[in-house]
Protein backbone atom coordinates (compact mmCIF):
# COMPACT_ATOMS: atom_id res chain seq x y z
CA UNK A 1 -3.91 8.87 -17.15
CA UNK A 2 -1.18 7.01 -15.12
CA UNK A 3 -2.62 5.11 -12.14
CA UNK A 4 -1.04 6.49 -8.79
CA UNK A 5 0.60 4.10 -6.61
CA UNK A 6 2.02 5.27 -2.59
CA UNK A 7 4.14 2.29 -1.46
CA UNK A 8 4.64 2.38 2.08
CA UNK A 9 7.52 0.82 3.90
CA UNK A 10 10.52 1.48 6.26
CA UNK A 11 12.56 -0.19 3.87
CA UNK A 12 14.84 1.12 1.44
CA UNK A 13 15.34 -1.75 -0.14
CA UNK A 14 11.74 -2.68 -0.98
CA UNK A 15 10.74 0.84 -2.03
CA UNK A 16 13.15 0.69 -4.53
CA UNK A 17 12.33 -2.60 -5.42
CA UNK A 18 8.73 -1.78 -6.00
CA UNK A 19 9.28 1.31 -7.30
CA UNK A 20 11.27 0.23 -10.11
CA UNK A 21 9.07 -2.31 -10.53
CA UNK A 22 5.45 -0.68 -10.82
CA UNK A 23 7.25 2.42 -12.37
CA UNK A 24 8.30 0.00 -15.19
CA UNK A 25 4.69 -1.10 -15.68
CA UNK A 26 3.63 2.07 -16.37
CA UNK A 27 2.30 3.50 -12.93
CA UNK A 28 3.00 7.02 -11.32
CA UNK A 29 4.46 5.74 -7.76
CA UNK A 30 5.24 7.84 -4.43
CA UNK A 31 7.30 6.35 -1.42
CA UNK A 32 6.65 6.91 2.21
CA UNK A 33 9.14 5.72 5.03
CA UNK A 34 6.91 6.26 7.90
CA UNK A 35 3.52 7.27 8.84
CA UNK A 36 3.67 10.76 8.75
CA UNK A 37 5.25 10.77 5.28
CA UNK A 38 2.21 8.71 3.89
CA UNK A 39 -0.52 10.84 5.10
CA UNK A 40 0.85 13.84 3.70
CA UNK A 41 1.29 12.03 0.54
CA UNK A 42 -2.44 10.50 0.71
CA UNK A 43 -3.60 14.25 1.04
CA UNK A 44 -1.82 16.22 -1.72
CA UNK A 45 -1.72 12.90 -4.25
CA UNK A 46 -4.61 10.53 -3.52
CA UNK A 47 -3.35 7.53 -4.69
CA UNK A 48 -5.48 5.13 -6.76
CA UNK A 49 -3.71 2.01 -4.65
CA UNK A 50 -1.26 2.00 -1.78
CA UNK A 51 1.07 -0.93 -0.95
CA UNK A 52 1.07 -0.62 2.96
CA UNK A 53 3.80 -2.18 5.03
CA UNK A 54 2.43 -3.48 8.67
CA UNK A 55 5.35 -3.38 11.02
CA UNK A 56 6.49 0.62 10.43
CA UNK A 57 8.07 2.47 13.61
CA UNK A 58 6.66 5.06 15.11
CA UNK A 59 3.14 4.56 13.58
CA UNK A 60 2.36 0.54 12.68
CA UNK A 61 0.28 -0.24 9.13
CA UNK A 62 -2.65 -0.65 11.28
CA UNK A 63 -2.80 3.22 12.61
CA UNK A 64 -1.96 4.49 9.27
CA UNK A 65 -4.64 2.47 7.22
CA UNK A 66 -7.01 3.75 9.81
CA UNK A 67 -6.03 7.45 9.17
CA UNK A 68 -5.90 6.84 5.07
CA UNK A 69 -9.67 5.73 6.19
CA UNK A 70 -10.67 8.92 7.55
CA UNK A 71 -8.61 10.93 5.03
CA UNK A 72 -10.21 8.42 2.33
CA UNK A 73 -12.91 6.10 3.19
CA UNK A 74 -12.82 4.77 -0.19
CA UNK A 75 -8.93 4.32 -0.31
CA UNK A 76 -7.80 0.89 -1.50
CA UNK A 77 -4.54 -1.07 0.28
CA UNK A 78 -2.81 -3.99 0.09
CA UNK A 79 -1.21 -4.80 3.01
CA UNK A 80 2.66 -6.32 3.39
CA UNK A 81 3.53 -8.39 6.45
CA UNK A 82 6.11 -10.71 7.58
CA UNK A 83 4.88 -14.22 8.19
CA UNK A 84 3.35 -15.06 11.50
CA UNK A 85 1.20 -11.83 11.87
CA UNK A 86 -1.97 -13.30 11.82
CA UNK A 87 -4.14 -10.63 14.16
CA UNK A 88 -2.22 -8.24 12.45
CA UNK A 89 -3.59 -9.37 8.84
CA UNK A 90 -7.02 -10.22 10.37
CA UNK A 91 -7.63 -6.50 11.72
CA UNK A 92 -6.28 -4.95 8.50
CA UNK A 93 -8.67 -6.91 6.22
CA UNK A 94 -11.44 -5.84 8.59
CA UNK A 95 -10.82 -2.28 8.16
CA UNK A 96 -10.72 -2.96 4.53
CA UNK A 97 -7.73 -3.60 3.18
CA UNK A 98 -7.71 -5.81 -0.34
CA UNK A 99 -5.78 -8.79 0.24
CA UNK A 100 -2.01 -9.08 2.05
CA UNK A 101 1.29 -10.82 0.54
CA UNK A 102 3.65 -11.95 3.65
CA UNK A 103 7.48 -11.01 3.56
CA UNK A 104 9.49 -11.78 1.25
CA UNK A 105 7.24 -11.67 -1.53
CA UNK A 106 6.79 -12.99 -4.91
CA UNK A 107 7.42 -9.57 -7.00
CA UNK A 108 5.40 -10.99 -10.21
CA UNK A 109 2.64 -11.83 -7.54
CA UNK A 110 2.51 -8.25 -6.14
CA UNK A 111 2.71 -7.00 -9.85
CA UNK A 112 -0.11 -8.89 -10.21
CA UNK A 113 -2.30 -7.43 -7.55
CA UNK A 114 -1.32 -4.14 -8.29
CA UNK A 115 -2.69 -4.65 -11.93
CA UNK A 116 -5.99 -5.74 -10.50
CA UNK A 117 -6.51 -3.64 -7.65
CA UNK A 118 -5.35 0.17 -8.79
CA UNK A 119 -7.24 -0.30 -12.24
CA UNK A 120 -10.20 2.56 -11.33
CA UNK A 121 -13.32 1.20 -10.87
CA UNK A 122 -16.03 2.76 -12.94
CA UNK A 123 -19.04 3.83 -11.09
CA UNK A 124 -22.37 2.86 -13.25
């Protein structure tokens, strides 16, 4: 079974970008644009990993990891950020999020992380 993968981010460009990307390694991927779109998307598809962009208008990275959290307490995120958001990355990690890459990113790195991260964890 295909590993499900919500990426999370305002921009076009980057969805794309990751989409292609992860779809080409094999995953099942969903986009969001905004906050509202990735909720919905956590309920009817609970995604195995999500690739969660910080600086989203309307509802920031930091709102909508908390709400994946009530939705899933178990959910796991990587967080995207552009350099320089320190408190930003701080809070995330706190709430549980896996590890961050800052803006732009290294797309083998992310590949990477997604391979390590969305495998499912087996529960002995």
């Amino acid at each position: 079974m295909k590993e499900k993968i919500l990426i999370v981010d305002d921009q076009f460009g980057i969805r794309i970008l990751l989409n292609e990307v992860l779809q080409k390694e094999g995953y099942q991927t969903y986009q969001a644009a905004n906050g509202v779109q990735a909720l919905e998307l956590v309920k009817k598809h609970p995604p195995d990993l999500v690739l969660l962009d910080m600086k989203i208008p309307g509802m920031d990275g930091i709102e909508i990891l908390k709400r994946m959290k009530v939705i899933d307490p178990d959910i796991r995120v990587i967080i995207m950020t552009a350099y320089g958001e320190l408190d930003m990355i701080q809070e995330a990690m706190d709430l549980g999020a896996l590890t961050h890459f800052a803006k732009p990113f290294d797309i083998d790195d992310i590949r990477a992380a997604v391979k390590k991260y969305s495998q499912t964890v087996s529960k002995d």
